[in-house]
Every structure is written in C-alpha cells, then in structure tokens.
N, C-alpha and C. Protein backbone atom coordinates (compact mmCIF):
# COMPACT_ATOMS: atom_id res chain seq x y z
N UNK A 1 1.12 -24.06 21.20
CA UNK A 1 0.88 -23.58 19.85
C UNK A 1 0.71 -22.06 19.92
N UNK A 2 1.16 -21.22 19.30
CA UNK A 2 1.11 -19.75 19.23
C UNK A 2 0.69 -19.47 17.86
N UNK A 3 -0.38 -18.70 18.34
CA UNK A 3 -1.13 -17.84 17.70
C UNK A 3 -0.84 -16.58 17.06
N UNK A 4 -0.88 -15.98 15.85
CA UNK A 4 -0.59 -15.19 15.65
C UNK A 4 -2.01 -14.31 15.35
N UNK A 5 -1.91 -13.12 16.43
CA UNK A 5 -3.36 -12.15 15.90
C UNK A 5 -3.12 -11.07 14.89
N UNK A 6 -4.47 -10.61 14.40
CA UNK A 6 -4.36 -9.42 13.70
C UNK A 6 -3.62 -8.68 13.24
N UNK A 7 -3.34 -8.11 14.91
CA UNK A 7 -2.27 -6.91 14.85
C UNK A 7 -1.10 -7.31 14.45
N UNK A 8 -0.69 -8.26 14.52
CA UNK A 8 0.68 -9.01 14.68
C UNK A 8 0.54 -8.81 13.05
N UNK A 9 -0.43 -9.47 11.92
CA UNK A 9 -0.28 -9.28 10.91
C UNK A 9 -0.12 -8.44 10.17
N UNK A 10 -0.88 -7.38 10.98
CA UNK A 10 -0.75 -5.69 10.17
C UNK A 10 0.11 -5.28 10.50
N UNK A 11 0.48 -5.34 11.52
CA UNK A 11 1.80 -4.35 11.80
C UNK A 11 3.19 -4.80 10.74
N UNK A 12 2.89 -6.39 10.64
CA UNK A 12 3.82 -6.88 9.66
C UNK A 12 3.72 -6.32 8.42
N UNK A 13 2.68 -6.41 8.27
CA UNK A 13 2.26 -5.72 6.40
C UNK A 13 2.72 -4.54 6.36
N UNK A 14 2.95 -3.53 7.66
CA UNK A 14 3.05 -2.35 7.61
C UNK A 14 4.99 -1.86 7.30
N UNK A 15 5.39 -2.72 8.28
CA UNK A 15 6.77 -2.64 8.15
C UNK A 15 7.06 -3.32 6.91
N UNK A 16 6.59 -4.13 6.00
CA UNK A 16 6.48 -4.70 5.13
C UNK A 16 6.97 -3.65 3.95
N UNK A 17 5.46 -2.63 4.10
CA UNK A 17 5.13 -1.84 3.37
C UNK A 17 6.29 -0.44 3.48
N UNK A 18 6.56 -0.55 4.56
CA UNK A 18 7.37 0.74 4.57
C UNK A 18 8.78 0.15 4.40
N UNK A 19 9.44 -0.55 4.40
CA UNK A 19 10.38 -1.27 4.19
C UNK A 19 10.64 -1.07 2.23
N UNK A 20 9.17 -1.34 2.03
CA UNK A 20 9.96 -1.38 -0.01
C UNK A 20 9.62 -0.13 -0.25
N UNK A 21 8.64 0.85 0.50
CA UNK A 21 8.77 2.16 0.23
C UNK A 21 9.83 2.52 0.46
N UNK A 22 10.65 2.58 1.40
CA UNK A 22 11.56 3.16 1.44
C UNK A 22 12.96 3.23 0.60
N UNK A 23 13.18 1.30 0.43
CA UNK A 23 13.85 1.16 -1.03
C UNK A 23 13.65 2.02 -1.92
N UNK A 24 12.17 1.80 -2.40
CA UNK A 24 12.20 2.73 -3.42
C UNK A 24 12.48 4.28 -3.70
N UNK A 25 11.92 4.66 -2.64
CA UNK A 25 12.19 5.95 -2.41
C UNK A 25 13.96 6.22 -2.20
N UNK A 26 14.72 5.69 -1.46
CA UNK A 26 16.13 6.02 -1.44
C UNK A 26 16.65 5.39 -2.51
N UNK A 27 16.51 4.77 -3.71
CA UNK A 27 16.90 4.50 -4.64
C UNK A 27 18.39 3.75 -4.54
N UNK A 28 18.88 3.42 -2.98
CA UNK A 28 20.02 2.96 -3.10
C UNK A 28 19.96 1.48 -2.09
N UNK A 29 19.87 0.75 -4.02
CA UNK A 29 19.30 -0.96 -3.48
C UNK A 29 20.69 -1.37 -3.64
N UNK A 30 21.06 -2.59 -2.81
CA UNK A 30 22.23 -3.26 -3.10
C UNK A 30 22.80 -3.52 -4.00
N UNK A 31 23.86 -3.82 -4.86
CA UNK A 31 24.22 -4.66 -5.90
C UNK A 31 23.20 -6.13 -6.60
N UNK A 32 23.37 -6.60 -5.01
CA UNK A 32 22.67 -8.14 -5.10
C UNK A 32 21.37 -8.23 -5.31
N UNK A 33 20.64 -6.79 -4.99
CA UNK A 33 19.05 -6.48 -5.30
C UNK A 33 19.14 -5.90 -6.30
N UNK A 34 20.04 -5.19 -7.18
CA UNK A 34 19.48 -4.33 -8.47
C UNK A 34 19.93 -5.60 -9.47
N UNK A 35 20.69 -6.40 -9.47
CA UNK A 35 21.07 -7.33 -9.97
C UNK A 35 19.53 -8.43 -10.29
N UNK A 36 18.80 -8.86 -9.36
CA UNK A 36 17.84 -9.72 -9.04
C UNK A 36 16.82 -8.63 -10.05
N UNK A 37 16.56 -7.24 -9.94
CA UNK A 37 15.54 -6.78 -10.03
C UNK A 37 15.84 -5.99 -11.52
N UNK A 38 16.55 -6.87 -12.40
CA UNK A 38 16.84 -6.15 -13.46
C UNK A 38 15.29 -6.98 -14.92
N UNK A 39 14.64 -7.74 -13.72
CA UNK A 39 13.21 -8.14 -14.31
C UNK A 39 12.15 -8.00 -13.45
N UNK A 40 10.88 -8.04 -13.46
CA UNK A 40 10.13 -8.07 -12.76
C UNK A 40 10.18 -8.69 -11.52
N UNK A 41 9.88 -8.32 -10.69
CA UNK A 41 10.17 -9.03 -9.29
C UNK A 41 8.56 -8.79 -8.56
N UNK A 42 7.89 -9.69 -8.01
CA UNK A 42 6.67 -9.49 -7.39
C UNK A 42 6.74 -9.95 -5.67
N UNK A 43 5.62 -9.49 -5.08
CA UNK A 43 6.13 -9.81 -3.84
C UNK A 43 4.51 -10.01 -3.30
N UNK A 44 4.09 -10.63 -2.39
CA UNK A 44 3.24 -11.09 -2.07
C UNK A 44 2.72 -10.07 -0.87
N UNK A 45 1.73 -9.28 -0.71
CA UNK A 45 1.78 -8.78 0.75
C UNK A 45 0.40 -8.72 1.26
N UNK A 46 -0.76 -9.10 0.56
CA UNK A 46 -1.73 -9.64 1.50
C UNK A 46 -2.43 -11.06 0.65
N UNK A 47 -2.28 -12.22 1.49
CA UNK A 47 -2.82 -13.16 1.16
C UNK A 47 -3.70 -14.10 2.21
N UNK A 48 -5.16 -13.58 2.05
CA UNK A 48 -5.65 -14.27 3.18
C UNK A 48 -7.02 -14.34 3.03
N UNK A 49 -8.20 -15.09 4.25
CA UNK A 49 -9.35 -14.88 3.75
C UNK A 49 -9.92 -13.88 5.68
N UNK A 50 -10.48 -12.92 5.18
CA UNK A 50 -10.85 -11.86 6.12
C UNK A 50 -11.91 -11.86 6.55
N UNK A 51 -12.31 -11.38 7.98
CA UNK A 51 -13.67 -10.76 8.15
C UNK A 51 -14.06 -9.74 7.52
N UNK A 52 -15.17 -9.07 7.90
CA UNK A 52 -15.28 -7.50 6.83
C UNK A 52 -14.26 -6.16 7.73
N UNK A 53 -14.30 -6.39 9.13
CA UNK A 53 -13.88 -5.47 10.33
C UNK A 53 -12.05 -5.40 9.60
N UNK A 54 -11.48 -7.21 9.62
CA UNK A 54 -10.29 -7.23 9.59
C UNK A 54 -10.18 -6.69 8.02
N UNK A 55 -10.82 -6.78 6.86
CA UNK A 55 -10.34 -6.73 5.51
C UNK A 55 -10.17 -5.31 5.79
N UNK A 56 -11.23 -4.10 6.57
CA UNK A 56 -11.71 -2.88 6.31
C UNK A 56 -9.86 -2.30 7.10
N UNK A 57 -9.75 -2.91 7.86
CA UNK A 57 -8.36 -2.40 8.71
C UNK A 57 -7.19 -2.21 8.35
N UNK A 58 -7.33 -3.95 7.24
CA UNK A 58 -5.82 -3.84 7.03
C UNK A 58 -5.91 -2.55 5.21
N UNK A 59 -7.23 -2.86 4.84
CA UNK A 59 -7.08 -1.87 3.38
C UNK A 59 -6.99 -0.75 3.52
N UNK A 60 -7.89 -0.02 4.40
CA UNK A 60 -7.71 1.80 5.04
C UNK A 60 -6.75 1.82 5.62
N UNK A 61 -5.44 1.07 6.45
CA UNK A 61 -4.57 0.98 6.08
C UNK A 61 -3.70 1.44 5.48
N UNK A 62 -3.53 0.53 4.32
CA UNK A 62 -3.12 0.69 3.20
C UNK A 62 -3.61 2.29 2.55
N UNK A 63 -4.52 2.43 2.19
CA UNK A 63 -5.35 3.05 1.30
C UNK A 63 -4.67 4.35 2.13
N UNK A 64 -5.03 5.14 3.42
CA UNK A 64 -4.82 6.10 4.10
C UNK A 64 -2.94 6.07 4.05
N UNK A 65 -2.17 5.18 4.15
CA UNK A 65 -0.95 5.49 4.13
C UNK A 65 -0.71 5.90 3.16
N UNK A 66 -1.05 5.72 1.77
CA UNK A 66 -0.42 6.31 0.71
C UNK A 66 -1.36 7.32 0.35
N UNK A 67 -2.44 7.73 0.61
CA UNK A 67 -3.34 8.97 0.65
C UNK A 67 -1.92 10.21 1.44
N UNK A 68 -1.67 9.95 2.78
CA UNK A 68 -0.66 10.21 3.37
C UNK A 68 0.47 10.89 2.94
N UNK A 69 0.91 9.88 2.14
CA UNK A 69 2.51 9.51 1.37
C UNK A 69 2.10 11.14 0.50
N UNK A 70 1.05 10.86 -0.12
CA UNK A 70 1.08 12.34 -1.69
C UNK A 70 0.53 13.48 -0.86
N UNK A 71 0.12 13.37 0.51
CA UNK A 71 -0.18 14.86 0.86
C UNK A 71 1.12 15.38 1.15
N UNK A 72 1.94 14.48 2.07
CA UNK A 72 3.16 14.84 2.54
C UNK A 72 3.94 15.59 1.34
N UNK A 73 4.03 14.61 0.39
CA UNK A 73 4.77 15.29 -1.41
C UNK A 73 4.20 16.25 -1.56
N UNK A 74 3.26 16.54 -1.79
CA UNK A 74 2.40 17.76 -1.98
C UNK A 74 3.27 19.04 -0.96
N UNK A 75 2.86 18.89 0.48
CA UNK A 75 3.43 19.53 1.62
C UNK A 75 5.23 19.96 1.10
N UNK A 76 5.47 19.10 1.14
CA UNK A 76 6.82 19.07 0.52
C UNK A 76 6.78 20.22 -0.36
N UNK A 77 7.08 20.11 -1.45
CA UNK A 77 6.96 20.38 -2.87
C UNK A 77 6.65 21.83 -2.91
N UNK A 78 5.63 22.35 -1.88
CA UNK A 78 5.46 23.48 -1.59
C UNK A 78 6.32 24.20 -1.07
N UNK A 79 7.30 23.58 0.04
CA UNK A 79 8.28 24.28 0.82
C UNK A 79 9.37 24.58 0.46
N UNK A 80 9.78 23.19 -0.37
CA UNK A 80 11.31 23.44 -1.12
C UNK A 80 10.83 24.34 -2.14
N UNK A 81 10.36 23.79 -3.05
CA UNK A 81 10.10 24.22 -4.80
C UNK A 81 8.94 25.41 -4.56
N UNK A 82 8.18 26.06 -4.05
CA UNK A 82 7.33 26.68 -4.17
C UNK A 82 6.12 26.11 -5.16
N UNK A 83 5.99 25.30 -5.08
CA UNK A 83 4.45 24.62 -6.34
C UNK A 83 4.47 23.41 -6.01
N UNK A 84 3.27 22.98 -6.29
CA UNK A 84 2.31 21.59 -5.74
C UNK A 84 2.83 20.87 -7.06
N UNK A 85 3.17 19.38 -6.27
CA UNK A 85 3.62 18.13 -7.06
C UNK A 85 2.30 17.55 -7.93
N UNK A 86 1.89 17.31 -8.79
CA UNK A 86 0.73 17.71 -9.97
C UNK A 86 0.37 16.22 -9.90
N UNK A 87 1.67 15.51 -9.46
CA UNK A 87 1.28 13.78 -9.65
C UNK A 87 0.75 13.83 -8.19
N UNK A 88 0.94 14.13 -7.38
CA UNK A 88 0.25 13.52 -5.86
C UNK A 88 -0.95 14.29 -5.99
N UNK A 89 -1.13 15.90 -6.56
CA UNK A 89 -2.32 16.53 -6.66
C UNK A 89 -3.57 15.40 -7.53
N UNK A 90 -3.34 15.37 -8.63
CA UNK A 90 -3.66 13.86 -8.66
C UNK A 90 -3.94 12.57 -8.63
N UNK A 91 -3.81 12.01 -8.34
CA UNK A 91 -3.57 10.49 -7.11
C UNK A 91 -4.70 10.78 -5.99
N UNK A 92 -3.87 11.39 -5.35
CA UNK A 92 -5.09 12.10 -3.84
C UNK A 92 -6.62 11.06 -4.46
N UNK A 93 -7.51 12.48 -5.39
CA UNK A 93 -8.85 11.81 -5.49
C UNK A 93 -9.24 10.47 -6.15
N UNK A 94 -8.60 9.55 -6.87
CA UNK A 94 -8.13 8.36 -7.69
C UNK A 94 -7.84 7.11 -6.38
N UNK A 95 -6.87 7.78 -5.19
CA UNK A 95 -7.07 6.63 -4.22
C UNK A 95 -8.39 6.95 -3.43
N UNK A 96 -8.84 8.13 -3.28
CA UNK A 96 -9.56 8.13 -2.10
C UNK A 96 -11.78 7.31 -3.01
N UNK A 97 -11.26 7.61 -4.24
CA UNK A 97 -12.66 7.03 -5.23
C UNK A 97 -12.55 5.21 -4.88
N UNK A 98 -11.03 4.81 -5.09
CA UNK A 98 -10.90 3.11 -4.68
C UNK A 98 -10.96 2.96 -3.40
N UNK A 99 -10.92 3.66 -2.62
CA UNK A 99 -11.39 3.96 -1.44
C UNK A 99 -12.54 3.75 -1.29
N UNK A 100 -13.33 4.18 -1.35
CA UNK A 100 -14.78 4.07 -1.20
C UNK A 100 -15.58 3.00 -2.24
N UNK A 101 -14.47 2.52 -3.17
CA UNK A 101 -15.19 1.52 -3.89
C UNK A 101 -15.29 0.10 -3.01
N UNK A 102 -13.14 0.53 -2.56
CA UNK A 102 -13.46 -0.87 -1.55
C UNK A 102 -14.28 -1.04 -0.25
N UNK A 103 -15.01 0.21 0.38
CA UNK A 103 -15.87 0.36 1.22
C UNK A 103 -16.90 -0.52 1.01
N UNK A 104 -17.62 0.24 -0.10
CA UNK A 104 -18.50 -0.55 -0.75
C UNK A 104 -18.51 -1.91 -0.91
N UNK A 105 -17.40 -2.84 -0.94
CA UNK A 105 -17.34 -4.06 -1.42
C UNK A 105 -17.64 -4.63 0.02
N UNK A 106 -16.66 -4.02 1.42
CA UNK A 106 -16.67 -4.60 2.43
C UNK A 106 -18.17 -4.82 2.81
N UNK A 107 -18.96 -3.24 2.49
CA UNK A 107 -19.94 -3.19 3.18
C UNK A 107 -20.86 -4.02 2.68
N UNK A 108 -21.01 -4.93 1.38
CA UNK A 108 -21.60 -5.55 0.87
C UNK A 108 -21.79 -7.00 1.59
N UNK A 109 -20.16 -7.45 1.32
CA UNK A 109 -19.90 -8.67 2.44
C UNK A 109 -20.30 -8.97 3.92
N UNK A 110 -20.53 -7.11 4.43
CA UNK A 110 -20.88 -7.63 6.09
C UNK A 110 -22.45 -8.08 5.79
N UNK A 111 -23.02 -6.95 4.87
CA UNK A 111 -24.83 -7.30 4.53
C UNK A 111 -25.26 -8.86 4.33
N UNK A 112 -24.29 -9.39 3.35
CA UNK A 112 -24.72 -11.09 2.98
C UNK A 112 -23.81 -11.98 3.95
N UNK A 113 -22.70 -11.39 5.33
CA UNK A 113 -22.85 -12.13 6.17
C UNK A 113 -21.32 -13.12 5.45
N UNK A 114 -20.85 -12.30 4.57
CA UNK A 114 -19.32 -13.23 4.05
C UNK A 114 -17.95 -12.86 4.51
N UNK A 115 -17.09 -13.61 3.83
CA UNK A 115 -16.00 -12.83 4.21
C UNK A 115 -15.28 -12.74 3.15
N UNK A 116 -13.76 -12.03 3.02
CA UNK A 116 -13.22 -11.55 1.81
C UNK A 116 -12.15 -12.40 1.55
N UNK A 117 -11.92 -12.46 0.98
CA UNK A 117 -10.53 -13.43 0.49
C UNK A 117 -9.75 -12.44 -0.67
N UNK A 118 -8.60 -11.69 0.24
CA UNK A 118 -8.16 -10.60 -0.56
C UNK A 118 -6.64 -11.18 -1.01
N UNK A 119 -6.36 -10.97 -1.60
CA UNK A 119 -4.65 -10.87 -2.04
C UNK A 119 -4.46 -10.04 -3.18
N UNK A 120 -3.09 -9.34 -2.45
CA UNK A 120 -2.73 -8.39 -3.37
C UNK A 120 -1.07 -8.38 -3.40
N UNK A 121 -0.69 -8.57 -5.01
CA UNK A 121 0.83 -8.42 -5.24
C UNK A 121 1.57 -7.07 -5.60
N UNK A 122 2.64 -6.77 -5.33
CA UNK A 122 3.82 -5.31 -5.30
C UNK A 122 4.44 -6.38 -6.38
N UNK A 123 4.17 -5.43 -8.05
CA UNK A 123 5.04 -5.80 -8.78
C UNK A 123 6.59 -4.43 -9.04
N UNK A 124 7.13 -4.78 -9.14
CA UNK A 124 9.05 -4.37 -8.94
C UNK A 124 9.33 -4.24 -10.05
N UNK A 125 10.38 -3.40 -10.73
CA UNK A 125 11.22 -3.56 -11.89
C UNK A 125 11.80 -2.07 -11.50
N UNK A 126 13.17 -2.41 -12.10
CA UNK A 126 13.84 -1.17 -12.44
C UNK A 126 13.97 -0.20 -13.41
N UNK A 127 13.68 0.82 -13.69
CA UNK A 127 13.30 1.59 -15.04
C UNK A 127 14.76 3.29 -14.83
N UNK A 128 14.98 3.30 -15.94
CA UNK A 128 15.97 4.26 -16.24
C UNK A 128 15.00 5.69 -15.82
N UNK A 129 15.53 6.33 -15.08
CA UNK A 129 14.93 8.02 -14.75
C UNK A 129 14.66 8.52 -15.71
C-alpha cells in the first residue's frame, strides 16, 4: 500500500497552482479549453482535513506565492513602463491582512488541540479584455 505524504501533496497543489496560473497568464488556452470555459468552470485544489503545522504550510504557501506573484508585477512594471502596477500595489496589504487572519485561525486550532478541514475552489470563466 503506498502512502502518499505531505510533500507529495503540496508540491502537487503547487504545480497545480502554477499550471492554471500560467494558463491564465499566457492567455493561450486551447480551442477545446476556451470552448469548455465559455461558463464557469471550478476546480477543486485543497480538499482535506489538516493538522495546524500541515494547514499553516500548505496556506503560506499559497498566501506567500501570490504575495510573490504582485511584487514581481510591481518589479516588473517598474522596469518596462517606469510606474508601479496600482493593482498589485494594492493586493500586497489585502493578502498579507488574510494572512494573518488565517494565522490566527490556525493558531486558534493548535490552542483547543483541533484540526482544520480546509477546502478551497479556483472558480474560471472567460471575460472579454
């Protein structure tokens, strides 16, 4: 019987994650995918019940990659265009506040000794520029 650990899961979530980022970002989805995604399309990418260590890993994670994602835009934005991207200037303090909210939640759960039962869905649609 094989086991699948942790890492094995995050790293999945991760390629997961960078996989529809990147769709999105190159904007050049198949026929057979813009076709499918001419309605909402949802996708499942964490469904599970956690320790507080594993919930805190796989969300900062999350949370720090796209913290990441808008500094880089930011970085960007500066070099080509000369001026800061106003939407990632933005964002920045908005993830890093749910950030610390979900801290808070973990840190609650390790205090009463629970665990988390997180799931979270990537809803999809295609929208005209």
């Amino acid at each position: 019987m094989a086991f699948i650990t942790k890492d094995v899961v995050i790293s999945q979530l991760f390629v997961a994650l960078a996989i529809i980022i990147g769709a999105l970002a190159s904007k050049h989805l198949s026929p057979k995918i813009q076709n499918k995604m001419n309605k909402l399309e949802q996708l499942n990418l964490i469904e599970g019940n956690f320790s507080d260590e594993e919930a805190k890993e796989i969300l900062m994670g999350i949370f720090l990659a796209k913290i990441n994602f808008h500094e880089k835009k930011i970085f960007s934005s500066q070099i080509r265009f000369g001026k800061v991207d106003e939407i990632a200037i933005n964002r920045i303090p908005k993830l890093k506040k749910e950030t610390e909210k979900m801290l808070q939640i973990i840190s609650e759960a390790k205090l009463n000794n629970k665990r988390l039962l997180i799931t979270s869905q990537i809803n999809i649609s295609l929208v005209d520029e």
